[in-house]
C-alpha atoms as a PDB file:
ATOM      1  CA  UNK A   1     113.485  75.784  99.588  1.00  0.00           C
ATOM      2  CA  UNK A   2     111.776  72.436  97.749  1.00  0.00           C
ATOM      3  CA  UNK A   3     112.119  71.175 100.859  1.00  0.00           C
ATOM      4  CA  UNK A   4     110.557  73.510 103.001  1.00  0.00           C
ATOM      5  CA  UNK A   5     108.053  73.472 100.149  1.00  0.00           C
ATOM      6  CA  UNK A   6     107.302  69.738 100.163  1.00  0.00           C
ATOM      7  CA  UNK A   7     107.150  69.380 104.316  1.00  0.00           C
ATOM      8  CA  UNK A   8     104.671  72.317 104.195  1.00  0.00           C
ATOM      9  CA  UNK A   9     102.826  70.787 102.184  1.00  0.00           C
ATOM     10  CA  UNK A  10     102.173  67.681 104.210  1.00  0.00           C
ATOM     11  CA  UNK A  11     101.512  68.323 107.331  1.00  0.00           C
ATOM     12  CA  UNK A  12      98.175  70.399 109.177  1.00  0.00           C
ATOM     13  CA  UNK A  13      97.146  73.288 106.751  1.00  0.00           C
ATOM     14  CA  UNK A  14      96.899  74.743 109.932  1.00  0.00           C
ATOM     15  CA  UNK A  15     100.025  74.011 111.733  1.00  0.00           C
ATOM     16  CA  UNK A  16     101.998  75.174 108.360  1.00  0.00           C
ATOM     17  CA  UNK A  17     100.471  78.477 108.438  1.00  0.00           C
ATOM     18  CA  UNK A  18     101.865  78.589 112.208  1.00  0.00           C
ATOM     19  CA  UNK A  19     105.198  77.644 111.172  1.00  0.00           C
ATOM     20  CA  UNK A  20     105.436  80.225 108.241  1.00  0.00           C
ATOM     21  CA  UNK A  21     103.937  83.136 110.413  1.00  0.00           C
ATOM     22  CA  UNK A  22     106.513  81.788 113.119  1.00  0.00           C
ATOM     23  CA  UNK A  23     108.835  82.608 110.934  1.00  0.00           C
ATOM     24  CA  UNK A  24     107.581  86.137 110.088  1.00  0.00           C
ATOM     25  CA  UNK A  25     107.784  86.930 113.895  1.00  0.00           C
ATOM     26  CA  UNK A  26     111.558  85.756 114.072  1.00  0.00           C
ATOM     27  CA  UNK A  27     112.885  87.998 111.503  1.00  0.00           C
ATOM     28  CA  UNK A  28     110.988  90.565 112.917  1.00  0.00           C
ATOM     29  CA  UNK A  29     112.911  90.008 116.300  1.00  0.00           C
ATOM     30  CA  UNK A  30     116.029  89.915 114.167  1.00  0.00           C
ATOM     31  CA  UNK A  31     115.426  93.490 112.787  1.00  0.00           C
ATOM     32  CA  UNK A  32     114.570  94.569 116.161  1.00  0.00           C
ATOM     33  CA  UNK A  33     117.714  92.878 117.812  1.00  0.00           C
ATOM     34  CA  UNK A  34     119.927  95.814 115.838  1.00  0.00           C
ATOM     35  CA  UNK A  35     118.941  98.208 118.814  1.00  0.00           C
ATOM     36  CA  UNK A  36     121.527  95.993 120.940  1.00  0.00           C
ATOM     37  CA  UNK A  37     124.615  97.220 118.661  1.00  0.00           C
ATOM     38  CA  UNK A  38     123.296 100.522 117.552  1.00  0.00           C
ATOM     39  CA  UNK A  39     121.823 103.329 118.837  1.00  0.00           C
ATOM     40  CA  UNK A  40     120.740 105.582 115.788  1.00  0.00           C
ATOM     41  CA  UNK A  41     120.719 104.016 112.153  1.00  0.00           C
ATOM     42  CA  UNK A  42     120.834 106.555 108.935  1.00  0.00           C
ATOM     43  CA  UNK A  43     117.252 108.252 107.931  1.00  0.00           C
ATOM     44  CA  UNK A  44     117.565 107.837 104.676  1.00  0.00           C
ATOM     45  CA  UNK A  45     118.122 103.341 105.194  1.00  0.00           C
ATOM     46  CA  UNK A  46     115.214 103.913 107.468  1.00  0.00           C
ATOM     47  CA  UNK A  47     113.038 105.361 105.408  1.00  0.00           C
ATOM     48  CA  UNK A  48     113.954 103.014 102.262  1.00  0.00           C
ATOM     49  CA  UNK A  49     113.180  99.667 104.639  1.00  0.00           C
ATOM     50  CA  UNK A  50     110.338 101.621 105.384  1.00  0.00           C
ATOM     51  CA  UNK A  51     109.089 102.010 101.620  1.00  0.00           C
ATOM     52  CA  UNK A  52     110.453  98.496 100.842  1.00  0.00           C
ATOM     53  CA  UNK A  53     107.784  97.433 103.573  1.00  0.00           C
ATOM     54  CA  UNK A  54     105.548  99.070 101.386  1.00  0.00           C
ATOM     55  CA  UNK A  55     106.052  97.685  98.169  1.00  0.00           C
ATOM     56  CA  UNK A  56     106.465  94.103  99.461  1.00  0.00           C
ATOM     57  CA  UNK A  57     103.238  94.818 101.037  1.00  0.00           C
ATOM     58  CA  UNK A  58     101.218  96.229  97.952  1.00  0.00           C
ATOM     59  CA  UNK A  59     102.846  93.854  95.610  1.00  0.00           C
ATOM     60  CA  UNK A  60     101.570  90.684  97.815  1.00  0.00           C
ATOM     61  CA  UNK A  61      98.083  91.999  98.203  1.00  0.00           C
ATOM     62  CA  UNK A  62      97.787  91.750  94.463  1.00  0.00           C
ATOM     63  CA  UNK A  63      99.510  88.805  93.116  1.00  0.00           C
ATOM     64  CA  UNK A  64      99.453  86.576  96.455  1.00  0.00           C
ATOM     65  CA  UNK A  65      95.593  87.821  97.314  1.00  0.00           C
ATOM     66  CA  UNK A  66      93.593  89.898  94.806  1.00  0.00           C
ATOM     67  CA  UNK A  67      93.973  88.127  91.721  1.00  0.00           C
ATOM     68  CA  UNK A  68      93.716  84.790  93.600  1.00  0.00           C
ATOM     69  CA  UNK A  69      90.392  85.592  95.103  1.00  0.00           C
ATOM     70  CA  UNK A  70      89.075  87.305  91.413  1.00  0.00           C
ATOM     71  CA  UNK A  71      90.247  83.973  89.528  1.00  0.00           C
ATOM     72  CA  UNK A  72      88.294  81.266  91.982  1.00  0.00           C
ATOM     73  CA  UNK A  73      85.210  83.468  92.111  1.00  0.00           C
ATOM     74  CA  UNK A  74      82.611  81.785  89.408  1.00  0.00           C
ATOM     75  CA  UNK A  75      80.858  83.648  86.790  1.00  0.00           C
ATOM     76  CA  UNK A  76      81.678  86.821  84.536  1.00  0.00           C
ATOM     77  CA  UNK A  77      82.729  90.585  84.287  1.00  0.00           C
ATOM     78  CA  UNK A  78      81.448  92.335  87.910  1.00  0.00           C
ATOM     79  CA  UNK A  79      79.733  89.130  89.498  1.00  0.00           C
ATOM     80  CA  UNK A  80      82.951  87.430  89.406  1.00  0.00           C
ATOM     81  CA  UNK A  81      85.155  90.288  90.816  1.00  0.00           C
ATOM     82  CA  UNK A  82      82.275  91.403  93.510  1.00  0.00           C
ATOM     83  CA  UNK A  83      83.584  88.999  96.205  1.00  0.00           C
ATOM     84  CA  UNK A  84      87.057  90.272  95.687  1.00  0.00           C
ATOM     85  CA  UNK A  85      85.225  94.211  95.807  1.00  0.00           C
ATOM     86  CA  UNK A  86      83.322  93.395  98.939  1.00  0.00           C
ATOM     87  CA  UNK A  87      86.219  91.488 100.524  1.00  0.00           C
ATOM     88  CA  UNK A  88      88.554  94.553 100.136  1.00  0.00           C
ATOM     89  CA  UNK A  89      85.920  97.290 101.248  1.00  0.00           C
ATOM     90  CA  UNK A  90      85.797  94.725 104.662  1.00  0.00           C
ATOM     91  CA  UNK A  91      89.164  94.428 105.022  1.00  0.00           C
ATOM     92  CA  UNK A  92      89.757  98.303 104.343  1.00  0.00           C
ATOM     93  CA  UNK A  93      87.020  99.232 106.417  1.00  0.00           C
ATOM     94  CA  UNK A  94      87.834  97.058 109.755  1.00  0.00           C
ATOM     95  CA  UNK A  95      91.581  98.683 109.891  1.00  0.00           C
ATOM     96  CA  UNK A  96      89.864 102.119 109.195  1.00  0.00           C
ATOM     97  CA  UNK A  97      87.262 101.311 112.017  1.00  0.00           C
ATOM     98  CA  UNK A  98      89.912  99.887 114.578  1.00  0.00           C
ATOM     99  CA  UNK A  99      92.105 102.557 113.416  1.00  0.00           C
ATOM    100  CA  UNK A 100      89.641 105.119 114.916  1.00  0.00           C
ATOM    101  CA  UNK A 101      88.725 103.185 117.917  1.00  0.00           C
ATOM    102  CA  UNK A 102      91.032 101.323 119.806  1.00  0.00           C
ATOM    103  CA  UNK A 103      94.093 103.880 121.041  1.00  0.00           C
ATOM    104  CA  UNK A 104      97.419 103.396 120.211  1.00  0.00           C
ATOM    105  CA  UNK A 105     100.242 105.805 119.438  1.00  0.00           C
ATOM    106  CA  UNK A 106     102.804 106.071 116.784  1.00  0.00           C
ATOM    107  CA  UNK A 107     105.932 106.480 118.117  1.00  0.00           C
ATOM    108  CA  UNK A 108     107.615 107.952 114.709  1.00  0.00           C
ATOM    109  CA  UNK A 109     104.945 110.367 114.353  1.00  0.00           C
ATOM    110  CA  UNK A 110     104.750 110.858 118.351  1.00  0.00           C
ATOM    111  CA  UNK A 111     101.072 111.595 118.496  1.00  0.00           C
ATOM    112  CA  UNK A 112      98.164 109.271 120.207  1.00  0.00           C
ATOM    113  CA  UNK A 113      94.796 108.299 117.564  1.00  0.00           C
ATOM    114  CA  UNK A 114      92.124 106.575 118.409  1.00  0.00           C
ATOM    115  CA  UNK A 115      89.420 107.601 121.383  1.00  0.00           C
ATOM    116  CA  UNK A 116      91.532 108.976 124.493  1.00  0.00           C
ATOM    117  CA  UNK A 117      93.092 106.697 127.111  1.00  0.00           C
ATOM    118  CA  UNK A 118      94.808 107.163 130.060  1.00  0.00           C
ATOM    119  CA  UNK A 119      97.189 103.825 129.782  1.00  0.00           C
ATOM    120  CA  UNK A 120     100.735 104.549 129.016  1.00  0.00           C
ATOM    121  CA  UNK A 121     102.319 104.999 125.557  1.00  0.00           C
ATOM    122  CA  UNK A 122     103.831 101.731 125.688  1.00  0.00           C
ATOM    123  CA  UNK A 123     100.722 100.334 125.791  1.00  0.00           C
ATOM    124  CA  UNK A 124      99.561 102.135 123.219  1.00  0.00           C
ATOM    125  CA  UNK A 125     102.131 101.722 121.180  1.00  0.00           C
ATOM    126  CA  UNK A 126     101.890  97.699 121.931  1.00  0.00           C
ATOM    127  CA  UNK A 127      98.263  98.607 120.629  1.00  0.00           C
ATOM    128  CA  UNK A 128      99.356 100.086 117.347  1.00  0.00           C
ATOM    129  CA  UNK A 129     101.956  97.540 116.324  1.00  0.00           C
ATOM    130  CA  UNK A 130      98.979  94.641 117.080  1.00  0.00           C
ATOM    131  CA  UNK A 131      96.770  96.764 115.074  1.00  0.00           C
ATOM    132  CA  UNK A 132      98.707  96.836 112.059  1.00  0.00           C
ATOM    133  CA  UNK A 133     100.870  93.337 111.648  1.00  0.00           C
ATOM    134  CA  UNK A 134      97.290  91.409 111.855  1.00  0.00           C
ATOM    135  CA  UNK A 135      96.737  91.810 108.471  1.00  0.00           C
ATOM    136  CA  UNK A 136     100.009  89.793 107.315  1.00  0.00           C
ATOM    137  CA  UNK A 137      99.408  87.040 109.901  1.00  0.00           C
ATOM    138  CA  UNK A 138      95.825  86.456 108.752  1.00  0.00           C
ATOM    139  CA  UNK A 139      96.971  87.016 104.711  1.00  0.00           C
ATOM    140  CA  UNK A 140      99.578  83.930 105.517  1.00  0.00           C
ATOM    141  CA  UNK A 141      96.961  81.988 107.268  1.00  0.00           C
ATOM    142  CA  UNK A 142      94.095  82.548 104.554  1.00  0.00           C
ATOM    143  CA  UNK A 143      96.477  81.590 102.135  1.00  0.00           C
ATOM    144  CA  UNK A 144      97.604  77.961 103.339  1.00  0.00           C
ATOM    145  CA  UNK A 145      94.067  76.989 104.580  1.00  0.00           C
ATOM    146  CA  UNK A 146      93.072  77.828 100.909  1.00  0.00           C
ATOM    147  CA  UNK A 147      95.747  75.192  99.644  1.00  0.00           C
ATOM    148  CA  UNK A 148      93.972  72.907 102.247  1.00  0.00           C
ATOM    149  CA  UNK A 149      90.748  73.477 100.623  1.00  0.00           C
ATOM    150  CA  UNK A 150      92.077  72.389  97.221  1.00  0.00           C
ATOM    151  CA  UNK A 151      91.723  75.617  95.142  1.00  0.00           C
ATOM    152  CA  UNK A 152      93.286  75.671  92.083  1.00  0.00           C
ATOM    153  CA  UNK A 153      94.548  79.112  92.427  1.00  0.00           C
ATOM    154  CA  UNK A 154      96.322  78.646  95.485  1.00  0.00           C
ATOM    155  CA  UNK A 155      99.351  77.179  95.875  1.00  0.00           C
ATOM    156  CA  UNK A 156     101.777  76.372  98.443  1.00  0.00           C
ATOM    157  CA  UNK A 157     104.574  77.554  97.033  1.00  0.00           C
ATOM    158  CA  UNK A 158     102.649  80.777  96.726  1.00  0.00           C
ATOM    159  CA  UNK A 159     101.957  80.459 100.339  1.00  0.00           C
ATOM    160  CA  UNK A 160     105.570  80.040 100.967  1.00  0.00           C
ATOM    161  CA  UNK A 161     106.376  83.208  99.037  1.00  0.00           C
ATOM    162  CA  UNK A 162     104.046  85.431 100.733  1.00  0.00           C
ATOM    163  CA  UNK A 163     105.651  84.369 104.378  1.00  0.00           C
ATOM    164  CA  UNK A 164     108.845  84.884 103.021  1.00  0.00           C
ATOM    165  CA  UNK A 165     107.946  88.462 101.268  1.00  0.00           C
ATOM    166  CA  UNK A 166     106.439  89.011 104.939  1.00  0.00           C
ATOM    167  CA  UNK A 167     109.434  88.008 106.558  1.00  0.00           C
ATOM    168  CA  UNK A 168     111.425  90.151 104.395  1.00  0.00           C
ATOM    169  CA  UNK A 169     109.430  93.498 105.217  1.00  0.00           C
ATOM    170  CA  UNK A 170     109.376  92.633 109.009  1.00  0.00           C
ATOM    171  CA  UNK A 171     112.945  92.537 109.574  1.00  0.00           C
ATOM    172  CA  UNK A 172     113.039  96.474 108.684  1.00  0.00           C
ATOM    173  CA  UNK A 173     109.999  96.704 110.343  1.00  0.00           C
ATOM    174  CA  UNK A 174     111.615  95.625 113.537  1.00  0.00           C
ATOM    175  CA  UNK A 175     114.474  98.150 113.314  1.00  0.00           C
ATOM    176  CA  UNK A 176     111.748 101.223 112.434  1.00  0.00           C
ATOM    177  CA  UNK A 177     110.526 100.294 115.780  1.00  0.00           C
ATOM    178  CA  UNK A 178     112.818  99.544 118.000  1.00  0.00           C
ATOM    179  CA  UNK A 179     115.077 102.470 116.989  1.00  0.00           C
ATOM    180  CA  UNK A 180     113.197 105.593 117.484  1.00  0.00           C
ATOM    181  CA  UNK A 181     112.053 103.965 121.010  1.00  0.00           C
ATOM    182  CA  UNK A 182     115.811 103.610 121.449  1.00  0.00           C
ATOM    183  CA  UNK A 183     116.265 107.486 120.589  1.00  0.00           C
ATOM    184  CA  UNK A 184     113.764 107.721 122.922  1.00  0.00           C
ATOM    185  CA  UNK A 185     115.891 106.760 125.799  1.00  0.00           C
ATOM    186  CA  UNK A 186     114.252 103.342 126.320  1.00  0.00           C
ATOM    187  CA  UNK A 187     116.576 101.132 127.533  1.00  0.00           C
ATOM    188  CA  UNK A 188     117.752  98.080 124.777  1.00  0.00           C
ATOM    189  CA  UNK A 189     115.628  95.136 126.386  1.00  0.00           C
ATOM    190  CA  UNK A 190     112.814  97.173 126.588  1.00  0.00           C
ATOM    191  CA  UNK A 191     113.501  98.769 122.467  1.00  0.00           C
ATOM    192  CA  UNK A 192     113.975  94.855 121.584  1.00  0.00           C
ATOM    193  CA  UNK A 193     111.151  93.925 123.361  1.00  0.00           C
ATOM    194  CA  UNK A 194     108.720  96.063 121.873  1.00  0.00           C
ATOM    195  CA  UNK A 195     110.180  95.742 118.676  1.00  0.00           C
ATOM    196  CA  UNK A 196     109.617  91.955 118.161  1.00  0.00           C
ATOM    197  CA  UNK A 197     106.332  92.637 119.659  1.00  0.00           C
ATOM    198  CA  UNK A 198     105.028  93.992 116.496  1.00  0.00           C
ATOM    199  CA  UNK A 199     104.879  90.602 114.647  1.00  0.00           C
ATOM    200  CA  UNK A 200     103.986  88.331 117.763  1.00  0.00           C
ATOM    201  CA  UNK A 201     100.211  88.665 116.732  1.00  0.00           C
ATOM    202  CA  UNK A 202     101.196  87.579 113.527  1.00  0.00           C
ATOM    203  CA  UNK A 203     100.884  83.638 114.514  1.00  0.00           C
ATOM    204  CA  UNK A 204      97.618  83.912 116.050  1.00  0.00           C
ATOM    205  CA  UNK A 205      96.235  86.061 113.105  1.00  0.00           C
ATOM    206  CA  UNK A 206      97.765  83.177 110.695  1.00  0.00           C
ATOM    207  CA  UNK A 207      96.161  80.400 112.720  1.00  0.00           C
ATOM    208  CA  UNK A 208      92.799  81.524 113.103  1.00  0.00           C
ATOM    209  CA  UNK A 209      92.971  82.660 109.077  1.00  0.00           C
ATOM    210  CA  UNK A 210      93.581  78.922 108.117  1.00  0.00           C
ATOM    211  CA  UNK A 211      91.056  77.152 110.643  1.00  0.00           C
ATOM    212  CA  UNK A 212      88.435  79.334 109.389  1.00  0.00           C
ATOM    213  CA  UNK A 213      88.673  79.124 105.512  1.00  0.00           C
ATOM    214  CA  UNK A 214      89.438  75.463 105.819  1.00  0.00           C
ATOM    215  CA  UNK A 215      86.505  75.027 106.992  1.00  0.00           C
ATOM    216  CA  UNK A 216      84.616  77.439 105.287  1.00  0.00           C
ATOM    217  CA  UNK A 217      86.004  77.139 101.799  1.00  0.00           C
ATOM    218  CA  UNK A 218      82.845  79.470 100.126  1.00  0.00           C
ATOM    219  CA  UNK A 219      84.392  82.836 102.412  1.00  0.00           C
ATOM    220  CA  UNK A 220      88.043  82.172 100.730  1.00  0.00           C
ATOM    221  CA  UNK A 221      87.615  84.949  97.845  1.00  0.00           C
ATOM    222  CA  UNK A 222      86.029  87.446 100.460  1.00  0.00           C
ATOM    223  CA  UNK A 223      89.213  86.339 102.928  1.00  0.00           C
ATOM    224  CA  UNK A 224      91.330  86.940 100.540  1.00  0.00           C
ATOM    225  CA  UNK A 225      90.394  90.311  99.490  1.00  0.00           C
ATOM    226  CA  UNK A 226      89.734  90.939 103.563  1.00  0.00           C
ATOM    227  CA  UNK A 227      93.763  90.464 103.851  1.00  0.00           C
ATOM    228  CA  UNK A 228      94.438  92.353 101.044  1.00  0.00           C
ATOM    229  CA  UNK A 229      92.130  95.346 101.682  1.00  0.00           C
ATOM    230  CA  UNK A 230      93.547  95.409 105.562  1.00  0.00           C
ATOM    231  CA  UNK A 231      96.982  95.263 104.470  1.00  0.00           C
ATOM    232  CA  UNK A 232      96.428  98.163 101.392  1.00  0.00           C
ATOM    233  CA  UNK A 233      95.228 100.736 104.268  1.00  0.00           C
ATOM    234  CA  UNK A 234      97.981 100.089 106.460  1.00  0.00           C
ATOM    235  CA  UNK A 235     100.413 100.752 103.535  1.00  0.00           C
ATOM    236  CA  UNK A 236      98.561 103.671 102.911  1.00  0.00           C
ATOM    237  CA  UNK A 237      97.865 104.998 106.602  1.00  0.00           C
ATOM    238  CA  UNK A 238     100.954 104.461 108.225  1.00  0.00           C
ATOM    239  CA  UNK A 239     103.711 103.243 106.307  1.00  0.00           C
ATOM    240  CA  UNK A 240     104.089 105.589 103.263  1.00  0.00           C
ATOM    241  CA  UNK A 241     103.493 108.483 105.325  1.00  0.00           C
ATOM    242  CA  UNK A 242     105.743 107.518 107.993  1.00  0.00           C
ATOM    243  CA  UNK A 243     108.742 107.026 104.885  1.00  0.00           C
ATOM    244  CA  UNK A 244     108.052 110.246 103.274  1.00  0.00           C
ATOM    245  CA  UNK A 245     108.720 112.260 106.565  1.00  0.00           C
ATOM    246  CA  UNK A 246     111.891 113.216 105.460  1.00  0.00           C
ATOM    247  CA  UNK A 247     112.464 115.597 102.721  1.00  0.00           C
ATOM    248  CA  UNK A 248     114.498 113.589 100.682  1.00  0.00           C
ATOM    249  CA  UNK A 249     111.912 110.810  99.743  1.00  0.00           C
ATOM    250  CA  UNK A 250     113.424 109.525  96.956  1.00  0.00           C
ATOM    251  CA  UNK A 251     115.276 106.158  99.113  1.00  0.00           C
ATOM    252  CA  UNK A 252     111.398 105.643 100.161  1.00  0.00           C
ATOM    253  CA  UNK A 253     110.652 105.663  96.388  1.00  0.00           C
ATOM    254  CA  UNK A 254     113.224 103.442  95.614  1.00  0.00           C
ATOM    255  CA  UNK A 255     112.798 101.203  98.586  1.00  0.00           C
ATOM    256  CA  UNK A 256     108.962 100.567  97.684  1.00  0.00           C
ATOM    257  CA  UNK A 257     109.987  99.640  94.311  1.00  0.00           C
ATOM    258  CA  UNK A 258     113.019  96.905  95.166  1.00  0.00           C
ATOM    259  CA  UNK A 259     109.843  95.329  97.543  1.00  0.00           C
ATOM    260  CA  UNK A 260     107.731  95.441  95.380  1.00  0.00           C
ATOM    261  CA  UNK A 261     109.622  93.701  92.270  1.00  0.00           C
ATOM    262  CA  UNK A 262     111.092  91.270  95.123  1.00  0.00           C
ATOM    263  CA  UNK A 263     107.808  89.997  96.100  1.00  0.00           C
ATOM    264  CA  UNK A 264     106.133  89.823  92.689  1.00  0.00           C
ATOM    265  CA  UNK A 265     109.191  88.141  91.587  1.00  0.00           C
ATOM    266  CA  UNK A 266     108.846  85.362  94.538  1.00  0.00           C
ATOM    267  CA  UNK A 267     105.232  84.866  93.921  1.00  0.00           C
ATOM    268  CA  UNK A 268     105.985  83.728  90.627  1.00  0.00           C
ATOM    269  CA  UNK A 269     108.980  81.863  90.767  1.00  0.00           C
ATOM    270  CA  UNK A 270     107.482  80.054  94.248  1.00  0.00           C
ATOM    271  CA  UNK A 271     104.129  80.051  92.875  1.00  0.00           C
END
């Protein structure tokens, strides 16, 4: 891990936070790569990779974004946490908007959102996995351009962590999807296909995350907070909801809380 840690941090801020999201998208293809020796996996492992999503999620957009962006923000009580406020309301607000707009469909819950469409559910549902893995990409990418920019606060063993807590979350996150399409009668290619599709946006969120606060080091708190407010509704919107389906929640429960102490745990020990 040192060194991962030490090429990381010499090379392009930018082509780093490729590399780490890069990374993110492979496990997420190795998650989704189950659907070629299964058919069905257990509800309840489901639904605790499903709240250990969750937790690694909440957990990073705390110690990995919010209390980054509140500690480099300058003066004292609500003028220095206002950048972190108005980063998450942005952040929480885009997903909501995009959320409402653009149509996708969620293939556990089987129902179409968004304004109606008359393209196919698997291009909807390609809609709804872009929709809600750009938050992680651009968290990664915000995060290594702001060790580019010099902050104190950031760090890029801290950057490392979050890609790795990322990774982590997306490997489940590639069996929740491919599975149920699987179930579906979707043939394996197609399952796989899809399901590695949900972190391929990823990258591009990362690298356009890192050019832009690089360059624009005074927007880093309010990026920051922007990552963490997008990734907070999708834990909220989709991900807790879609664990708690099943009556017995409690392996969503205890799956949120394993994520959660794994990726506070990394941010600290990596950070």
């Amino acid at each position: 891990m040192d060194y991962v840690i030490n090429y990381l941090s010499e090379i392009n801020p930018v082509l780093a936070a490729l590399y780490a999201s890069t990374f993110t998208w492979l496990v997420t293809a190795l998650g989704a790569a189950f659907v070629f020796f299964f058919k069905t996996m257990n509800r309840n492992f489901l639904d605790s990779m499903l709240g250990f999503t969750g937790g690694v999620m909440v957990a990073a957009s705390i110690w990995s974004l919010l209390i980054p962006a509140i500690n480099m923000s300058e003066g004292e009580g609500f003028i220095q946490v206002f950048p972190a406020v108005m980063g998450f309301l942005m952040g929480a607000g885009f997903l909501f908007a995009l959320d409402k707009l653009l149509p996708h469909f969620h293939v556990n819950f089987r129902q179409v959102e968004g304004v109606k469409s008359p393209w196919q559910k698997t291009t909807l549902l390609v809609l709804a996995i872009t929709l809600h893995n750009i938050p992680e990409g651009l968290a990664v990418g915000v995060l290594f351009g702001a060790v580019a920019a010099g902050v104190p606060e950031a760090s890029i063993g801290g950057a490392v962590a979050l890609a790795v807590g990322i990774g982590l979350q997306n490997f489940p996150e590639g069996i929740a999807v491919a599975m149920p399409l699987r179930r579906m009668g979707i043939s394996r290619r197609k399952s796989f296909y899809y399901g590695q599709l949900s972190a391929v946006v990823e990258p591009i969120a990362a690298v356009l995350g890192a050019f832009a606060v690089a360059f624009f080091t005074p927007l880093l708190p309010y990026a920051l907070a922007f990552a963490a407010g997008a990734m907070m509704f999708v834990v909220v919107e989709e991900v807790i909801p879609e664990a708690q389906q099943n009556k017995d929640s409690d392996w969503a429960t205890l799956g949120f809380i394993g994520g959660f102490i794994l990726m506070m745990s990394l941010d600290v020990v990596l950070g």
